[in-house]
N, C-alpha and C. Protein backbone atom coordinates (compact mmCIF):
# COMPACT_ATOMS: atom_id res chain seq x y z
N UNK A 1 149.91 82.83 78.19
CA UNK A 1 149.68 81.43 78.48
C UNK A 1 150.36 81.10 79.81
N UNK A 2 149.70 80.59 80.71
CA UNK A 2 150.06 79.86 82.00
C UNK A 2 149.77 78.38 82.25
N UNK A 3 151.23 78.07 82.64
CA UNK A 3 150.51 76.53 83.43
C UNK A 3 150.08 76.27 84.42
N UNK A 4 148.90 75.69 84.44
CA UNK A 4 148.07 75.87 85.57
C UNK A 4 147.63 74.28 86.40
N UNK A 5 147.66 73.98 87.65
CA UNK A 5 146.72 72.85 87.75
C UNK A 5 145.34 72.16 87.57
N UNK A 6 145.99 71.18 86.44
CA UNK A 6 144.90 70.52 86.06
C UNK A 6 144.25 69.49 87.02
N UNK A 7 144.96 68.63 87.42
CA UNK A 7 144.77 67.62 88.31
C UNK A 7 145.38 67.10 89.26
N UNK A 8 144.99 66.40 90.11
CA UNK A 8 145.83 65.48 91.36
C UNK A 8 145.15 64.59 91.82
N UNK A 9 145.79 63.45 92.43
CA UNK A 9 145.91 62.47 93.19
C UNK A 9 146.23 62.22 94.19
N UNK A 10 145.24 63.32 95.23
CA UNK A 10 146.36 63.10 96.84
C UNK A 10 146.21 61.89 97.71
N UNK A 11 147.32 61.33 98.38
CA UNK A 11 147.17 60.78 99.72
C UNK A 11 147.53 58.95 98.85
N UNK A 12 147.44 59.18 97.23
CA UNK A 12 147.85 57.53 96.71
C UNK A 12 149.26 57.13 97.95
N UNK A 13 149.42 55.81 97.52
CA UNK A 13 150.45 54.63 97.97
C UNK A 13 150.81 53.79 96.88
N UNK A 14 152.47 54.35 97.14
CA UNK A 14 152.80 53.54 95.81
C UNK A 14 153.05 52.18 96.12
N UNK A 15 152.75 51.31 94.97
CA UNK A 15 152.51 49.76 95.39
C UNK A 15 153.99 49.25 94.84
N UNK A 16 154.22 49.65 94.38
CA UNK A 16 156.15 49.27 93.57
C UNK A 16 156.58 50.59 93.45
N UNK A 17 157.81 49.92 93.30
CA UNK A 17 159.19 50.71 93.00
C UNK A 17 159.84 49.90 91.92
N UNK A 18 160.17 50.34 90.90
CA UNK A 18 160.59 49.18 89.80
C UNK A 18 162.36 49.82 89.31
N UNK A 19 163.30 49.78 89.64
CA UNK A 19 164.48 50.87 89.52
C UNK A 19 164.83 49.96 88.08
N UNK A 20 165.06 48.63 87.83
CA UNK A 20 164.94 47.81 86.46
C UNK A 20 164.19 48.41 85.02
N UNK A 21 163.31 48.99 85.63
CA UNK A 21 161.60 49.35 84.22
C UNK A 21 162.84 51.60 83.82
N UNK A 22 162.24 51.38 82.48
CA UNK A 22 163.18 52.11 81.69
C UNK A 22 162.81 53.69 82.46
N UNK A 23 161.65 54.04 82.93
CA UNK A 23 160.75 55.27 83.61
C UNK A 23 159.90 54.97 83.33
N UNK A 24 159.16 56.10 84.27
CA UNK A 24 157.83 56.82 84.08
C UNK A 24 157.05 56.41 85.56
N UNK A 25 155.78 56.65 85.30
CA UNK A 25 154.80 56.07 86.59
C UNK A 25 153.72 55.38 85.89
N UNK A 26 153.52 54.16 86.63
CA UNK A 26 152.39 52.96 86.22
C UNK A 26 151.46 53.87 87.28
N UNK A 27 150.08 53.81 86.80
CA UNK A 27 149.15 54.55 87.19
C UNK A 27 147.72 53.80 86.67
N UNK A 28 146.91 53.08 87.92
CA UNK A 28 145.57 52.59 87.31
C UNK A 28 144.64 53.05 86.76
N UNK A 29 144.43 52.77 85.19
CA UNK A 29 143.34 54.02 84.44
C UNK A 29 142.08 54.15 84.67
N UNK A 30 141.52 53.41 85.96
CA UNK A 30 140.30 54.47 86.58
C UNK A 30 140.59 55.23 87.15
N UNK A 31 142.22 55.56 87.78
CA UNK A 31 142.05 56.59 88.43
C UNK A 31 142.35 57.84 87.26
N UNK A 32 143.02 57.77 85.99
CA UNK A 32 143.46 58.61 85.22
C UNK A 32 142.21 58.97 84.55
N UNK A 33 141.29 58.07 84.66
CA UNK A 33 139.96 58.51 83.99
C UNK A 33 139.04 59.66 84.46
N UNK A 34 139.21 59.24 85.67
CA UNK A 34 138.71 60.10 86.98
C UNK A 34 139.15 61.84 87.34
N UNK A 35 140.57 62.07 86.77
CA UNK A 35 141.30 63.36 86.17
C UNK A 35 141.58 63.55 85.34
N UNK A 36 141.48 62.70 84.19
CA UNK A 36 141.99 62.91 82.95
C UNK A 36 143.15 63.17 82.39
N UNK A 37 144.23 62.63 83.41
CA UNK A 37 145.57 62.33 82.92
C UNK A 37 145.65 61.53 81.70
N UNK A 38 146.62 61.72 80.71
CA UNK A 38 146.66 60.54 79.35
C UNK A 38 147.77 60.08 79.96
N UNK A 39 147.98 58.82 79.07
CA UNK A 39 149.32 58.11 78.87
C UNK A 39 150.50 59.32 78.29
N UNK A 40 151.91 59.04 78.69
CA UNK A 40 152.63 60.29 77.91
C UNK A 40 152.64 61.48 78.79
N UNK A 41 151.71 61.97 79.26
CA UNK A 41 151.83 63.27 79.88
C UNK A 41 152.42 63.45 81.33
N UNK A 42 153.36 64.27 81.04
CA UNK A 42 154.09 64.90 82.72
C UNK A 42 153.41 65.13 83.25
N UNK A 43 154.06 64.50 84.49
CA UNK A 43 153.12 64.84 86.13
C UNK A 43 154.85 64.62 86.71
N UNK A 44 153.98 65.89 88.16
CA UNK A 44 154.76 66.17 89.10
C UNK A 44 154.59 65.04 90.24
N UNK A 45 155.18 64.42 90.89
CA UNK A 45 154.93 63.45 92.45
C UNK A 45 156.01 64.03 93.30
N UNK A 46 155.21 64.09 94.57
CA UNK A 46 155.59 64.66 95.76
C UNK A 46 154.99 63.61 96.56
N UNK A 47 156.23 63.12 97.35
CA UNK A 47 156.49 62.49 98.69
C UNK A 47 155.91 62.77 100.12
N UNK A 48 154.30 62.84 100.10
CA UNK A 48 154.46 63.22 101.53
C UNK A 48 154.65 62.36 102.86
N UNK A 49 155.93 60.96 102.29
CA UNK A 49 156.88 60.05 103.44
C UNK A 49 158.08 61.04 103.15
N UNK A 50 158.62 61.47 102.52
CA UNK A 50 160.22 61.37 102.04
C UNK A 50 160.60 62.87 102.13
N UNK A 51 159.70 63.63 101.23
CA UNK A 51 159.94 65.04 100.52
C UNK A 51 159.82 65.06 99.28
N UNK A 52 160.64 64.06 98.96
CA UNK A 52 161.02 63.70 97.34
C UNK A 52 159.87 64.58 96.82
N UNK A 53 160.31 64.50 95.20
CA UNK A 53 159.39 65.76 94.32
C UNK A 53 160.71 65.24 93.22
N UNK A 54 159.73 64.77 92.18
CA UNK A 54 160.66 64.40 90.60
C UNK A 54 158.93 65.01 89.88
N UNK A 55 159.67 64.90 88.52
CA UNK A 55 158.91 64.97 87.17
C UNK A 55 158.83 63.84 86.51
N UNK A 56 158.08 63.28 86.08
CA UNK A 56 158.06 62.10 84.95
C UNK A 56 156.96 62.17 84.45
N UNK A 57 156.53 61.08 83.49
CA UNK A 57 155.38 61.02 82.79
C UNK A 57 154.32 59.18 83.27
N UNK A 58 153.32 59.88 82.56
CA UNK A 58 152.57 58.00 82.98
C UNK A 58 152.47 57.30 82.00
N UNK A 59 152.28 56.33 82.29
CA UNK A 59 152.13 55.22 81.69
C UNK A 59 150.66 54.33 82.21
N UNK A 60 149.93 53.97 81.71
CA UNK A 60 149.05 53.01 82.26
C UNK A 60 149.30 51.71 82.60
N UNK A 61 148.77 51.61 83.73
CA UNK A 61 148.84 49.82 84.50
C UNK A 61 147.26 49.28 84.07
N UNK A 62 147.24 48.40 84.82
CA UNK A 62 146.23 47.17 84.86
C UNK A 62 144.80 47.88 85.40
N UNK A 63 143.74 48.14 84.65
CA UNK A 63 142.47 48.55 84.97
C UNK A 63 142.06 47.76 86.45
N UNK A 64 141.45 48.72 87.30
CA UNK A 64 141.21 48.14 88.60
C UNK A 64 142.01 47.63 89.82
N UNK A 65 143.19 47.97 89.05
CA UNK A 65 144.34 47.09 90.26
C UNK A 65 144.65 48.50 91.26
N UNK A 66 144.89 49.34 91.25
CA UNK A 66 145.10 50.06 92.21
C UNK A 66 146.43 50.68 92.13
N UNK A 67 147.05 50.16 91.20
CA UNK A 67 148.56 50.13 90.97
C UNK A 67 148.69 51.86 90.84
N UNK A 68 150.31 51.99 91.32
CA UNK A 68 151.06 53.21 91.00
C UNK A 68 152.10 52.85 91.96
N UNK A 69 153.13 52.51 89.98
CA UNK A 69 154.15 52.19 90.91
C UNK A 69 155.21 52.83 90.14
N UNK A 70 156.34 53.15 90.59
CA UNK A 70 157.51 54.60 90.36
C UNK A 70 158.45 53.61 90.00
N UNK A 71 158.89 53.85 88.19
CA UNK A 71 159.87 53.23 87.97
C UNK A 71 161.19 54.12 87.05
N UNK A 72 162.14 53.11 87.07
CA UNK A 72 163.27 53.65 86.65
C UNK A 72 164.18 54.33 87.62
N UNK A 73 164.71 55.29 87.52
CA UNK A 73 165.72 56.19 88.12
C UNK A 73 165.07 57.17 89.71
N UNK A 74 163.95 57.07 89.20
CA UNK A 74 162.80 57.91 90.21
C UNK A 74 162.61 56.52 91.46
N UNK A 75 162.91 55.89 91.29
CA UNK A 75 162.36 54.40 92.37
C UNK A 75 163.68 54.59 93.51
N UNK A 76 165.17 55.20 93.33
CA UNK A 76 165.79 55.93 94.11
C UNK A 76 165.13 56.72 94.59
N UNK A 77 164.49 57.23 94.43
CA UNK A 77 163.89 58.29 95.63
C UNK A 77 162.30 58.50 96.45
N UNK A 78 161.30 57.78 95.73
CA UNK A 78 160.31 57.29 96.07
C UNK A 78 160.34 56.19 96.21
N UNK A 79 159.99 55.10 96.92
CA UNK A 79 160.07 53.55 97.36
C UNK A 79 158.58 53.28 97.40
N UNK A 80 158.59 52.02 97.59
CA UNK A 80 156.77 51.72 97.62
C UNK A 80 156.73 52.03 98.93
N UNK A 81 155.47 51.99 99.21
CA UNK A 81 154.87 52.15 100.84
C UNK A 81 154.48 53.75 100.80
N UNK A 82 155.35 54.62 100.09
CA UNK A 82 155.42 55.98 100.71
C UNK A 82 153.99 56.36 100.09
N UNK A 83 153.42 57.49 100.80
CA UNK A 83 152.40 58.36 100.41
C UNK A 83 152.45 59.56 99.31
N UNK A 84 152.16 59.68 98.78
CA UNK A 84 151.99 60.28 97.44
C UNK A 84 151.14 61.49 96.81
N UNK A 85 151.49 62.43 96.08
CA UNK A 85 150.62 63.31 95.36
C UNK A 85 150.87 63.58 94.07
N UNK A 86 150.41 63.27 93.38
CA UNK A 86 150.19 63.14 91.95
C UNK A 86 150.06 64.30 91.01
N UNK A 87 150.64 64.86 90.72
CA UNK A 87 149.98 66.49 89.98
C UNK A 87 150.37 66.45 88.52
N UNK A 88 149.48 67.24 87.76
CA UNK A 88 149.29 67.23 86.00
C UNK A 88 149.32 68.17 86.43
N UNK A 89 149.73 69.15 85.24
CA UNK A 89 149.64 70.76 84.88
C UNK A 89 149.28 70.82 83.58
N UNK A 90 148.55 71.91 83.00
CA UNK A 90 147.87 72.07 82.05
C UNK A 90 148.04 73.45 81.04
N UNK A 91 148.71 73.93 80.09
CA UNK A 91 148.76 75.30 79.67
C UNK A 91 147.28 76.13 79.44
N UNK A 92 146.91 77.20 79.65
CA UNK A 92 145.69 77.65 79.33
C UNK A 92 145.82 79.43 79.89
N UNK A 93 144.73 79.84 78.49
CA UNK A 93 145.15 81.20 78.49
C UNK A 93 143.68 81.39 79.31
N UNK A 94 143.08 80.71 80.07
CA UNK A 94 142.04 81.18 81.25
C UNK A 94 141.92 80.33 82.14
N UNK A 95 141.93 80.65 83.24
CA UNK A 95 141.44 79.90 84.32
C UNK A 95 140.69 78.49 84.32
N UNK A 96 141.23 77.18 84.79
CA UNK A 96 140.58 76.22 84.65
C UNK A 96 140.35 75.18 85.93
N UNK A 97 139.10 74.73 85.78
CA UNK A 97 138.72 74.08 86.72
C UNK A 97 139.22 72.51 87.73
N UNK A 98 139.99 72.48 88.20
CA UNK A 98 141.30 71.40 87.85
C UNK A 98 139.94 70.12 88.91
N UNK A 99 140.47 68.93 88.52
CA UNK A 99 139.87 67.68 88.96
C UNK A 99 140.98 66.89 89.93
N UNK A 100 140.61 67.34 90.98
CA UNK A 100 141.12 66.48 91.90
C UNK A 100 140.33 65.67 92.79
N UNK A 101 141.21 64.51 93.31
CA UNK A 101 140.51 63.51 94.05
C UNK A 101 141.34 63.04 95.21
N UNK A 102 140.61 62.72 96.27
CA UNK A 102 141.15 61.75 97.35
C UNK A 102 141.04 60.13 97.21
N UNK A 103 142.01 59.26 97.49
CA UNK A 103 142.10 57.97 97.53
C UNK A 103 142.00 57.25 98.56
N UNK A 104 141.97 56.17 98.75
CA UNK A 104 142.03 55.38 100.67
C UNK A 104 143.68 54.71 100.20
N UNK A 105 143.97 53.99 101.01
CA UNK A 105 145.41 53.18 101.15
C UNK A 105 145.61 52.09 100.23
N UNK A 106 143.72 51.49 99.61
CA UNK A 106 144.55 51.27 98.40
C UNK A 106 144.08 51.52 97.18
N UNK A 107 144.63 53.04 96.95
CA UNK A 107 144.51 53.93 95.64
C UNK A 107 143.22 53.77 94.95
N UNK A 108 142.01 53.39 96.01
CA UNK A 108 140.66 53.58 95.40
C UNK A 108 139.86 54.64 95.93
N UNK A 109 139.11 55.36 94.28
CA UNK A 109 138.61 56.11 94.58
C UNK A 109 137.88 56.56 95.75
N UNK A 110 137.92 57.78 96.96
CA UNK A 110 136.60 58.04 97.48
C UNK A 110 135.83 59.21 97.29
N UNK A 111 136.52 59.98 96.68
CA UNK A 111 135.80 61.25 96.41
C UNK A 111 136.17 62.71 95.40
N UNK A 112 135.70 63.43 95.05
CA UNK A 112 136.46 64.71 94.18
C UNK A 112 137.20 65.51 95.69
N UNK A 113 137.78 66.42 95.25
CA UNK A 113 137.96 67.50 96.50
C UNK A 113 137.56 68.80 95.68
């Protein structure tokens, strides 16, 4: 068994930083629909403003809003504004076809990659 990439979200902008909210990442569920991230499940985010690179899990925001915003303890190190990559990993004992997508600036869909 390997974990493998399932999905991503390159090039999002996070719209908040919430350091108050308990964790996780608020994430708009067309875009989770679109890779098939669930609520609950770890994802990796990488900073491409900062470097930064944490682990957390999502949470769903507001259908259509565009939202993804980094809260809790993780909002130290990602801030809003910064640029973003989103990654799910997936266990599987074969090779799988992972769903990724590109976004514009504000976290709406434009395309698979």
């Amino acid at each position: 068994m390997r974990e493998l990439l399932q999905s991503k979200i390159h090039k999002a902008i996070i719209t908040e930083a919430d350091i108050s909210y308990v964790g996780s990442v608020t994430i708009d569920p067309d875009l989770l629909d679109k890779i098939d991230l669930w609520p609950g499940q770890k994802v990796l985010i990488v900073s491409n403003t900062s470097g930064a690179r944490l682990e957390t899990y999502v949470i769903e925001g507001s259908r259509g809003s565009g939202e993804i915003c980094i809260n809790g303890a993780a909002a130290h190190l990602i801030k809003k504004g910064e640029e973003v990559i989103i990654i799910g990993f997936q266990f599987s004992e074969k090779p799988i076809e992972p769903k990724c997508i590109l976004v514009d600036k504000e976290n709406k869909f434009i395309r698979y990659l």
